[in-house]
Protein backbone atom coordinates (compact mmCIF):
# COMPACT_ATOMS: atom_id res chain seq x y z
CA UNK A 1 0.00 0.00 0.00
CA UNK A 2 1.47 4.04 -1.31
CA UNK A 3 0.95 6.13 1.81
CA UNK A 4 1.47 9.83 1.18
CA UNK A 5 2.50 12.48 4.18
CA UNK A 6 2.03 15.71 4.86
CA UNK A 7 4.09 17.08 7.72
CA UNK A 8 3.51 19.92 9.66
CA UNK A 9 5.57 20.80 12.63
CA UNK A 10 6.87 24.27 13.26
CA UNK A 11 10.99 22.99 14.39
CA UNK A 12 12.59 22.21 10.84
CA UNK A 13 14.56 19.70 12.53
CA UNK A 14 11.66 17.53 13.60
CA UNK A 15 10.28 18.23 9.94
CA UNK A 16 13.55 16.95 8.70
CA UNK A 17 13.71 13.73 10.71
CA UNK A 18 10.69 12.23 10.36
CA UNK A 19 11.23 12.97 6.31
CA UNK A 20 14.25 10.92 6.19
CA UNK A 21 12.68 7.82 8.39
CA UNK A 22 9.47 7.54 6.03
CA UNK A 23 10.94 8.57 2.73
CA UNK A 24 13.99 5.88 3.42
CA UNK A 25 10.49 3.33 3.09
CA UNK A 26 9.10 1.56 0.31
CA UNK A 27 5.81 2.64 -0.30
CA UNK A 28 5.75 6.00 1.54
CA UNK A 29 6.40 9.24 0.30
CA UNK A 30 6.56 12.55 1.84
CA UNK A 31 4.43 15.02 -0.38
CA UNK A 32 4.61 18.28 1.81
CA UNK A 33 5.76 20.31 4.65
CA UNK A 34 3.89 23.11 7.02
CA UNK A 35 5.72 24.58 9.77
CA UNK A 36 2.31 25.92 11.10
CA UNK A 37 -1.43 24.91 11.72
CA UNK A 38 -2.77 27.02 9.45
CA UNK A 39 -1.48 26.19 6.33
CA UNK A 40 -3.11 22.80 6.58
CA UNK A 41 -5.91 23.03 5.18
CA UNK A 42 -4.96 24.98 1.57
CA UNK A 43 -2.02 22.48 1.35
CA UNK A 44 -4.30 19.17 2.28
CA UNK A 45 -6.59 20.24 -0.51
CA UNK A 46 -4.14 21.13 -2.57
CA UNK A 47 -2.12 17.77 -1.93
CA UNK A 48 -4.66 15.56 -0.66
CA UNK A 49 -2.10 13.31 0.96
CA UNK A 50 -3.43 10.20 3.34
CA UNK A 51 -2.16 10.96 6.53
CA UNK A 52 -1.31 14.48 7.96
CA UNK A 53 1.63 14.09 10.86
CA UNK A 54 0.90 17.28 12.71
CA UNK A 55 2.74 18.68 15.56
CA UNK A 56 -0.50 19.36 18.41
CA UNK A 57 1.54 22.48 19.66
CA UNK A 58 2.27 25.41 17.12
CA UNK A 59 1.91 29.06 16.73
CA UNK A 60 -0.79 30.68 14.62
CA UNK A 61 -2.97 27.25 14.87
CA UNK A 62 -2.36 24.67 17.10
CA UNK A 63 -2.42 21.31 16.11
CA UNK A 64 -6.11 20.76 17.89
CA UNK A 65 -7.90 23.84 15.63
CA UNK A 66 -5.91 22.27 13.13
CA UNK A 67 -7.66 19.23 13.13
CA UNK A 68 -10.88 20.40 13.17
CA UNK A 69 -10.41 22.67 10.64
CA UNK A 70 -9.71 19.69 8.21
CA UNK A 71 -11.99 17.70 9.35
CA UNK A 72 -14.53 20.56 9.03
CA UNK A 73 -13.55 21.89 6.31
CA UNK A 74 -11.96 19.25 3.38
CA UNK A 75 -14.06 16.77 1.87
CA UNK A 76 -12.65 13.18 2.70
CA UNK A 77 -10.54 13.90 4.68
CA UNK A 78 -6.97 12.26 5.50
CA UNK A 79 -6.76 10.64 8.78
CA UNK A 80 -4.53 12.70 10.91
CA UNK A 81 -2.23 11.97 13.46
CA UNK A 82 -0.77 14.16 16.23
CA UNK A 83 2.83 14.57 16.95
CA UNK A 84 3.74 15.44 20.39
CA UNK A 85 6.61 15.43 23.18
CA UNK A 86 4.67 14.17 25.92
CA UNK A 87 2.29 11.42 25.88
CA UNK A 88 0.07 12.50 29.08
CA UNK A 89 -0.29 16.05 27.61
CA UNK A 90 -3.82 17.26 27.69
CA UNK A 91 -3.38 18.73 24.16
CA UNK A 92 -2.59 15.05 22.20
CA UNK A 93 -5.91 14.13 23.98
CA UNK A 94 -7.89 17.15 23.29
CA UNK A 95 -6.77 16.62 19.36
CA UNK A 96 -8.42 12.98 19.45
CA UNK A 97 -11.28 14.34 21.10
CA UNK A 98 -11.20 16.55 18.09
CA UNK A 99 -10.88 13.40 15.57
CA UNK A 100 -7.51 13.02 14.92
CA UNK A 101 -6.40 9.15 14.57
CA UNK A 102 -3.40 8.84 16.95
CA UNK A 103 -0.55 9.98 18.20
CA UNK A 104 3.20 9.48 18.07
CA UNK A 105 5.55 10.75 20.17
CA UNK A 106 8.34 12.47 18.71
CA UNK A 107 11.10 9.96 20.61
CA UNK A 108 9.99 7.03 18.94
CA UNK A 109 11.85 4.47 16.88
CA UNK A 110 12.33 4.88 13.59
CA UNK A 111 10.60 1.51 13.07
CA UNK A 112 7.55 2.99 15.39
CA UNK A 113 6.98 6.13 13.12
CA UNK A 114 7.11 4.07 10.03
CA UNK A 115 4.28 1.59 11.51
CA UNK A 116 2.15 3.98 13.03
CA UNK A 117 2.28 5.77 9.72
CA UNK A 118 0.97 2.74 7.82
CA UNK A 119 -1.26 1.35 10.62
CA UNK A 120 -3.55 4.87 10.65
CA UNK A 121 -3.31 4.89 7.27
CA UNK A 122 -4.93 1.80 6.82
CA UNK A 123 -7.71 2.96 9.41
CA UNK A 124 -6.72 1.19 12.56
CA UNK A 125 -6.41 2.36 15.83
CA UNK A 126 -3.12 3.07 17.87
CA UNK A 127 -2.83 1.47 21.17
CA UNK A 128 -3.30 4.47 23.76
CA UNK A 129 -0.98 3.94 26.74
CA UNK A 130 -2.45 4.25 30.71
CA UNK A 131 -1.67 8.00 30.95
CA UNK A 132 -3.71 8.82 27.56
CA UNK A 133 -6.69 6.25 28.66
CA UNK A 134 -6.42 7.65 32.47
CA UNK A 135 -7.04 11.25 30.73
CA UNK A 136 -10.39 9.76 28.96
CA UNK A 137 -11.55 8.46 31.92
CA UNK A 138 -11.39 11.46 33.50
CA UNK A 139 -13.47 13.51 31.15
CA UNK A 140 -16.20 10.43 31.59
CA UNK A 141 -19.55 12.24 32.12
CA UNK A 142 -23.17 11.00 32.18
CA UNK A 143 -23.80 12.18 28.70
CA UNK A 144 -21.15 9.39 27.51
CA UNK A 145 -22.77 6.91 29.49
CA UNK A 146 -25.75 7.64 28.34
CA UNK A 147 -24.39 8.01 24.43
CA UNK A 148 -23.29 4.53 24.87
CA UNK A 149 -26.66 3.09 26.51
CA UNK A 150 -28.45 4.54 23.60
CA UNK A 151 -25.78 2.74 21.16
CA UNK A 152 -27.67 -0.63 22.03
CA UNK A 153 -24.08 -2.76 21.30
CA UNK A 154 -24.91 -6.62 20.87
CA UNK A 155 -23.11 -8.76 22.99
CA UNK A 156 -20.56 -9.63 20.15
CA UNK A 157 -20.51 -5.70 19.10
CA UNK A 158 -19.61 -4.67 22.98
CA UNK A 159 -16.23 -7.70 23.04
CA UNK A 160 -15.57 -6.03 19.68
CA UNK A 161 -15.12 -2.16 21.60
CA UNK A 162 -13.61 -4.11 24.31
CA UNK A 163 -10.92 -5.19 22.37
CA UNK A 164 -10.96 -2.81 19.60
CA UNK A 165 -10.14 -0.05 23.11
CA UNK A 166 -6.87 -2.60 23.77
CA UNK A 167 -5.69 -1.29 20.61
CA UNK A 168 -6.60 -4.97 19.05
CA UNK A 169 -6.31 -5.09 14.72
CA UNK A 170 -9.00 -6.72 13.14
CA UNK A 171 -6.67 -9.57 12.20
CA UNK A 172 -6.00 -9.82 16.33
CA UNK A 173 -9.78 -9.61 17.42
CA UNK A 174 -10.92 -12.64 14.87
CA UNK A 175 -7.83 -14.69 16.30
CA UNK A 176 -9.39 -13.65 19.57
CA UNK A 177 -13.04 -14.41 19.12
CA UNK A 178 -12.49 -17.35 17.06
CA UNK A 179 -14.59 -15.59 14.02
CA UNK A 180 -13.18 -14.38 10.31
CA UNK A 181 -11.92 -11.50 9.53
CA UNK A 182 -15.19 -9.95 7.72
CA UNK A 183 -17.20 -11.21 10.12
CA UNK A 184 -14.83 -8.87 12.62
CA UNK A 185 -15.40 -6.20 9.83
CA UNK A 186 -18.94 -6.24 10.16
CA UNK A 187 -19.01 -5.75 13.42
CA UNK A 188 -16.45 -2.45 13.84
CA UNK A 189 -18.71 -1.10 11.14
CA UNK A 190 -22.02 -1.22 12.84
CA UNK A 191 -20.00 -0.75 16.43
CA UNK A 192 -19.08 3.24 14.92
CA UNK A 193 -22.24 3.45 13.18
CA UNK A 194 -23.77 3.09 16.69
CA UNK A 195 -21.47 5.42 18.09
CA UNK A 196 -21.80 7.47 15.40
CA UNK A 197 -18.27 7.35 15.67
CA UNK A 198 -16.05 8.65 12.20
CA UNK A 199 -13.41 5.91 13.21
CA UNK A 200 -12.00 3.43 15.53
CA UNK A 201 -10.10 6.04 17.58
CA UNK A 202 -13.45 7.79 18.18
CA UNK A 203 -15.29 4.72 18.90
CA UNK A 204 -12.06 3.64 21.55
CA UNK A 205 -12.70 7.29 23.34
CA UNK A 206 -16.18 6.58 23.93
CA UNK A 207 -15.49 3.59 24.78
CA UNK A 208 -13.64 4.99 27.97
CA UNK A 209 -15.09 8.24 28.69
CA UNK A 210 -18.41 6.59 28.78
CA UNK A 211 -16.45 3.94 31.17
CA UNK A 212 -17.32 1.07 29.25
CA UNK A 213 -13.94 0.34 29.44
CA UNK A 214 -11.73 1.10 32.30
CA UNK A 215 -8.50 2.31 31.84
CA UNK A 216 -6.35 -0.21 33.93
């Protein structure tokens, strides 16, 4: 699978970096650079790329606005996800509250970037670690509870969120539930259309702010 990447970080260096781990892979190329939030959406239009790797702190626009903004904004949008120094930072979860995809912090492996690249791009969730789920937990309220009630999940679709919120693939939940893969498809689907949830990472949030799913 081609993934192309638009990067937008306002420190060259980081800009520079993560350009020479993706473009050094098959497959993914690099079609863009912003060093601020809001140049995103002219240059997403204008170079409709598949993921956007956007720094969640900038001037002008912060990655958060940013984020909405495209997903507001652009028509099909690319899935987005966040780059930040922290991983317990309020912002990265404020920007998937927003609808970005993931997150990655800027520390990681080479071989980390490269596969969280590909795995968003191909629609799947990231595995949130405790401090990130202890953060959704914490903005819980009895409107997500409630949200969720009114979802009416099957039995099947609520071990779906369950695992889908571990970060599972769909590859990883069939092995789990003994079930094919489609089968596993068919089940995410109707599990966001419930939600009414524009992707997994959406559908993982509610899953803990409603406390479906507790972080530990």
């Amino acid at each position: 699978m081609s993934v192309t990447v638009l990067l937008v970080d306002d420190e060259p260096l980081v800009r520079a970096g993560l350009r020479a781990v993706l473009e050094a892979q098959d497959g993914i190329e690099v079609v863009g650079e912003a060093a601020d939030g809001a140049s995103v959406v002219p240059m997403v239009r204008q170079l409709r790329p598949d993921v956007v790797a956007m720094d969640v702190r900038m001037p002008l626009l912060d990655g958060i606005e940013a984020t909405r903004a495209v997903l507001r904004t652009v028509s099909d949008p690319p899935r987005i996800l966040v780059i930040t120094t922290f991983e317990n930072d309020e912002y990265v979860y404020r920007a998937l509250r927003a609808g970005a995809d993931g997150f990655l912090l800027k520390r990681s492996r080479p071989e980390e970037i490269v596969h969280a690249v590909r795995l968003v791009a191909l629609g799947d969730s990231l595995l949130f670690p405790a401090a990130v789920r202890s953060l959704a937990a914490e903005y819980g309220n009895a409107e997500a509870r409630a949200a969720l009630d009114r979802a009416a999940l099957t039995e099947r679709e609520s071990a779906v969120l369950r695992l889908m919120a571990r970060g599972l693939s769909n590859a990883e939940i069939a092995a789990e539930l003994l079930v094919g893969g489609e089968t596993v498809k068919s089940h995410v689907s109707s599990v966001l259309a419930k939600l009414g949830a524009r992707d997994r990472t959406q559908a993982v949030i509610a899953a803990y702010e409603s406390g479906f799913v507790a972080p530990g």
